[in-house]
N, C-alpha and C. Protein backbone atom coordinates (compact mmCIF):
# COMPACT_ATOMS: atom_id res chain seq x y z
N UNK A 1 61.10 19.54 50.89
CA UNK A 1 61.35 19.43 49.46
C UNK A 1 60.00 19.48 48.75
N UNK A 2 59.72 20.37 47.61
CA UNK A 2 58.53 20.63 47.29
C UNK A 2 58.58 18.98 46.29
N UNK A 3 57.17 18.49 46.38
CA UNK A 3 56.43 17.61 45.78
C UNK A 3 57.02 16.97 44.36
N UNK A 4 57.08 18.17 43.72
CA UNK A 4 57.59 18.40 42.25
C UNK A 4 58.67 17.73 42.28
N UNK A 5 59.79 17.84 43.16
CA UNK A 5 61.05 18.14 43.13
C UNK A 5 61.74 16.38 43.75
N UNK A 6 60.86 16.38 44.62
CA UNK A 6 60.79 14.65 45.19
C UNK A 6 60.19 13.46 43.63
N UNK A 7 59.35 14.12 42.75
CA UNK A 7 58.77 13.16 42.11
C UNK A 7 59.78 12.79 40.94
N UNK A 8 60.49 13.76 40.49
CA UNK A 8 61.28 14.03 39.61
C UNK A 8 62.35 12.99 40.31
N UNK A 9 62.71 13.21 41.60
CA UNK A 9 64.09 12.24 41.79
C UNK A 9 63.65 11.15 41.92
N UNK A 10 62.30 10.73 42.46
CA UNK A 10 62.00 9.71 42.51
C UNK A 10 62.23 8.66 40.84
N UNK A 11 61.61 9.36 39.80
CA UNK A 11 61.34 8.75 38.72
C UNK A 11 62.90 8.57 38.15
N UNK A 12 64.15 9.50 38.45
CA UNK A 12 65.24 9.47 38.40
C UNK A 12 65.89 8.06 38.75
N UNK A 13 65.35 8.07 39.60
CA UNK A 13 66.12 6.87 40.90
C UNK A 13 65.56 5.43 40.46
N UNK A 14 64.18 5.63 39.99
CA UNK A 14 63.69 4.23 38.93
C UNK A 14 63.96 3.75 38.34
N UNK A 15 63.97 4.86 37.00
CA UNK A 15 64.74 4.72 35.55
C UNK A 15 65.87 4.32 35.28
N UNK A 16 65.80 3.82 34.17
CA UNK A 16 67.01 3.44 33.57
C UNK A 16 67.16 4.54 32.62
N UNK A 17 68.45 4.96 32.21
CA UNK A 17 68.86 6.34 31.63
C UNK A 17 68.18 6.63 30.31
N UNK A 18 67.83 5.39 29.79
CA UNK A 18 67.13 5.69 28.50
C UNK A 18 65.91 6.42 28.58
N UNK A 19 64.88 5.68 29.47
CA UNK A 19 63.67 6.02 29.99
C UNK A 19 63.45 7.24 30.33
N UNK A 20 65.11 8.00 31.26
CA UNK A 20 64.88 9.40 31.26
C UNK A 20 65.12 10.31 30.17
N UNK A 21 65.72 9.50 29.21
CA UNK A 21 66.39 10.17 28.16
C UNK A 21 64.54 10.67 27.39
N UNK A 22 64.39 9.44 27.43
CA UNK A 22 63.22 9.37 26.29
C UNK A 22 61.97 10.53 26.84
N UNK A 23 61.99 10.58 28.25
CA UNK A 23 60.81 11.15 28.67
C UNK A 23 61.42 12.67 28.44
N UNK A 24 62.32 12.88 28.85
CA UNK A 24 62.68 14.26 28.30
C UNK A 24 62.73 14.92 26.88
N UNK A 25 62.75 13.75 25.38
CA UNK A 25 62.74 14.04 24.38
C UNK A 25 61.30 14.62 24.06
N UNK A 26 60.56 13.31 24.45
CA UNK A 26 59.31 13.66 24.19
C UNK A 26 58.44 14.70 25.15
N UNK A 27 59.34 15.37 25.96
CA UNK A 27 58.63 16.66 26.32
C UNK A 27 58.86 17.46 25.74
N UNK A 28 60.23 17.66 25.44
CA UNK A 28 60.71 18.87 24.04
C UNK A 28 60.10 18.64 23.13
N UNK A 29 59.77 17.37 22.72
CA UNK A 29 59.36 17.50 21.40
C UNK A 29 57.51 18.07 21.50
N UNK A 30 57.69 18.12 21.91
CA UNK A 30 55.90 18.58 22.39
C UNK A 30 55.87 19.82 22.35
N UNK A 31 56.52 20.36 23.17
CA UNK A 31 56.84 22.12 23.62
C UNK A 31 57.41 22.95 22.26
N UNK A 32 58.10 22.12 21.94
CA UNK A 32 58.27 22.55 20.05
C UNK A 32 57.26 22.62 19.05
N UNK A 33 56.79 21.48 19.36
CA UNK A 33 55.48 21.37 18.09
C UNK A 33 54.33 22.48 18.73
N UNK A 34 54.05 22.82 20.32
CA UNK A 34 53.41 23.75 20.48
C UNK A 34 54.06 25.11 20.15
N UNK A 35 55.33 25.28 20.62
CA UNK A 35 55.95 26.52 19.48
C UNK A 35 55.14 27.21 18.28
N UNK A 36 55.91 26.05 17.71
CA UNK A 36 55.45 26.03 16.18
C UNK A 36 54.26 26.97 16.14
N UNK A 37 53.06 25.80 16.67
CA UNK A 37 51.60 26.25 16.28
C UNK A 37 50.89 27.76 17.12
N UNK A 38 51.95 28.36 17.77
CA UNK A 38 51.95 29.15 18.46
C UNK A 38 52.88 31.02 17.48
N UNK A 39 53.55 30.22 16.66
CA UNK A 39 54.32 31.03 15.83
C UNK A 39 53.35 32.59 15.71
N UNK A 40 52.81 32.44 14.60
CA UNK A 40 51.83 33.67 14.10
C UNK A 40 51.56 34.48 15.87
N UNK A 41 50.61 34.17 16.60
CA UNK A 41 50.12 34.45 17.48
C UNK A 41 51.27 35.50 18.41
N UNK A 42 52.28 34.74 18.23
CA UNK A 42 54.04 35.12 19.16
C UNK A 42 53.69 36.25 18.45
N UNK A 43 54.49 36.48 16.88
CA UNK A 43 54.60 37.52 16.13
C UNK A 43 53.43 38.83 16.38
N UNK A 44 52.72 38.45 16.04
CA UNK A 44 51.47 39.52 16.27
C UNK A 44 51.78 39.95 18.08
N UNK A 45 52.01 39.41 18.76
CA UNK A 45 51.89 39.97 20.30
C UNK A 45 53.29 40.57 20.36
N UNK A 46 54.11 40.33 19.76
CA UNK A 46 55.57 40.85 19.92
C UNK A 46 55.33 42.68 19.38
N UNK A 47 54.71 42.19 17.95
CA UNK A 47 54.02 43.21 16.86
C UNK A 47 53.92 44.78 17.70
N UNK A 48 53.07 44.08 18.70
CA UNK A 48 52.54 45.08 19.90
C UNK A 48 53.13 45.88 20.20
N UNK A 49 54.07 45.29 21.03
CA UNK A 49 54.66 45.43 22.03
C UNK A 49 55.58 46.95 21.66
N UNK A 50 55.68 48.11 22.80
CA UNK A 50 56.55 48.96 22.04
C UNK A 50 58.20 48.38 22.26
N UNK A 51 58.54 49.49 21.41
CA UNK A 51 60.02 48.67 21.13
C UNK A 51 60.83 48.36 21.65
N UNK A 52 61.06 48.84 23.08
CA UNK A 52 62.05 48.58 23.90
C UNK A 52 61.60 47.62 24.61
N UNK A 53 60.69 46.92 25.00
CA UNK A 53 60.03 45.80 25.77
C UNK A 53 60.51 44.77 24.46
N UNK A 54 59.82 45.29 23.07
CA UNK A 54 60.21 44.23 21.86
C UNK A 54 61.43 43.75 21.86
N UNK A 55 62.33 44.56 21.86
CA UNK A 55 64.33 44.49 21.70
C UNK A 55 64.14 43.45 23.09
N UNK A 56 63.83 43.08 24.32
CA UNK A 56 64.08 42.81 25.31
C UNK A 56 63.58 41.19 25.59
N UNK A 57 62.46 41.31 24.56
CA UNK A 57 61.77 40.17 24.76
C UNK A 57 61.82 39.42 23.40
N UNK A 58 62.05 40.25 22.47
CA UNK A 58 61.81 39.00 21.07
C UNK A 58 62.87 38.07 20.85
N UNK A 59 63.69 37.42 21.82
CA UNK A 59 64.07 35.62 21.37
C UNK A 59 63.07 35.03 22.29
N UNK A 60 61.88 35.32 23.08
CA UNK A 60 61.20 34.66 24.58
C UNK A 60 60.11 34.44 23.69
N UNK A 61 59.89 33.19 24.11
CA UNK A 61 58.70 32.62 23.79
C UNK A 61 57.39 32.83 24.56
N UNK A 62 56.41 33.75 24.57
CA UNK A 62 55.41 34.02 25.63
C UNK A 62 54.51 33.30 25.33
N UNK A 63 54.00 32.84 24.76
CA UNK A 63 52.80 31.99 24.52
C UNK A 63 53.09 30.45 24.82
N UNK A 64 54.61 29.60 24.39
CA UNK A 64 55.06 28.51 24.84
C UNK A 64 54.68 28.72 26.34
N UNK A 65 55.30 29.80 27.01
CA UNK A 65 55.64 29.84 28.46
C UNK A 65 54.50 30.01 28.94
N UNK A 66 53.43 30.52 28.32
CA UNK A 66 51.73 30.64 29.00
C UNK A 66 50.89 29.26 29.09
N UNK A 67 51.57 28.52 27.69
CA UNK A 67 51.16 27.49 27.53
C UNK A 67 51.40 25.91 28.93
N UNK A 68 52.90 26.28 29.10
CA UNK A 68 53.63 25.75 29.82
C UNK A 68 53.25 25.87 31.61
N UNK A 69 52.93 27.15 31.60
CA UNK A 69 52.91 27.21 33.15
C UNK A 69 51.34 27.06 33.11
N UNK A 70 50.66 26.77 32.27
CA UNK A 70 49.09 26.22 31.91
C UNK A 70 48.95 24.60 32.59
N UNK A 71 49.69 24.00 32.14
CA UNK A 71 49.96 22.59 31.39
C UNK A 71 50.76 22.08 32.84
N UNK A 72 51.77 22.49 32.78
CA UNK A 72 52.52 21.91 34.25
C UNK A 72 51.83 22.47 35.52
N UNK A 73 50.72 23.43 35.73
CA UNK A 73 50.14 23.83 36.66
C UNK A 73 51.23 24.89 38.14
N UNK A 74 52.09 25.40 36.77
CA UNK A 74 53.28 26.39 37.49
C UNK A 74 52.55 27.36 38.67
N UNK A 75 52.97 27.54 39.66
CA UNK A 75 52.71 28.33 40.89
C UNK A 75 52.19 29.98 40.33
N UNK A 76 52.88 30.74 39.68
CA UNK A 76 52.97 31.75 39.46
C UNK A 76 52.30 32.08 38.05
N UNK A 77 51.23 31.83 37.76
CA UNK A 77 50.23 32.02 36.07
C UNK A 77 50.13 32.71 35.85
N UNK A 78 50.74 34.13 36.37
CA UNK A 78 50.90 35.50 35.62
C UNK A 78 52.07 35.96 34.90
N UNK A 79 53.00 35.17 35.21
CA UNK A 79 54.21 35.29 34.99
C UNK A 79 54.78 35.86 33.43
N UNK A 80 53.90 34.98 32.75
CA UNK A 80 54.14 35.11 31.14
C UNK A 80 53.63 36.44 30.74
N UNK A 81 52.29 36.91 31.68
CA UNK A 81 51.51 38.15 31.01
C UNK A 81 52.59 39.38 31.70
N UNK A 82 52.75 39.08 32.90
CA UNK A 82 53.81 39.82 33.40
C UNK A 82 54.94 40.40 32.64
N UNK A 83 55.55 39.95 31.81
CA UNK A 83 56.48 40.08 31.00
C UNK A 83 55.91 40.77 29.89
N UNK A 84 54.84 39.99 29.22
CA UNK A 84 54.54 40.71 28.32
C UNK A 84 54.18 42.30 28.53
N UNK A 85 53.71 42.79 29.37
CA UNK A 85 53.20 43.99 30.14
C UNK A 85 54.30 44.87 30.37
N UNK A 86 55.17 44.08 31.20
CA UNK A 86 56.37 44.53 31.89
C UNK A 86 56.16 45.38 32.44
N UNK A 87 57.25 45.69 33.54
CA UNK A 87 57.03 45.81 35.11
C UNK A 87 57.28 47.36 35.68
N UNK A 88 56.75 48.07 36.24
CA UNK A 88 57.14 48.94 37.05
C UNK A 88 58.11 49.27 37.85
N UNK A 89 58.95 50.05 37.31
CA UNK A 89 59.92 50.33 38.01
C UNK A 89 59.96 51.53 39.26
């Protein structure tokens, strides 16, 4: 069981439901407010993008998700540019 995945049940198995409630609010609420301040930056890189990658990708947040797999130290840190690029078929 990867690390991640044990710590999470662990803190599960601690908590009392509020505690998980709460720790989960205040991660959304974080990942939102980085949204936010991420807005302009989204737009302009979407801007780019030609249109059929645009149609494909503009509800995805790429900069949250760059931010994110930054921050949580995600396995795969290309992932977000990956997309943005998009892939070879």
């Amino acid at each position: 069981m990867p690390l991640e995945v044990m710590n999470a049940c662990v803190f599960l198995a601690e908590n009392e439901d509020v505690a998980v409630i709460n720790n989960r609010y205040s991660k959304l609420g974080e990942w939102l407010r980085i949204s936010r301040s991420l807005q302009k930056q989204e737009e302009a890189l979407k801007a780019s993008m030609p249109k059929e990658r645009r149609k494909i990708l503009e509800c995805k947040k790429l900069g949250l998700m760059r931010k994110v797999i930054q921050e949580e130290q995600y396995d795969d840190k290309d992932l977000a540019a990956d997309l943005e690029n998009g892939f070879q078929l």
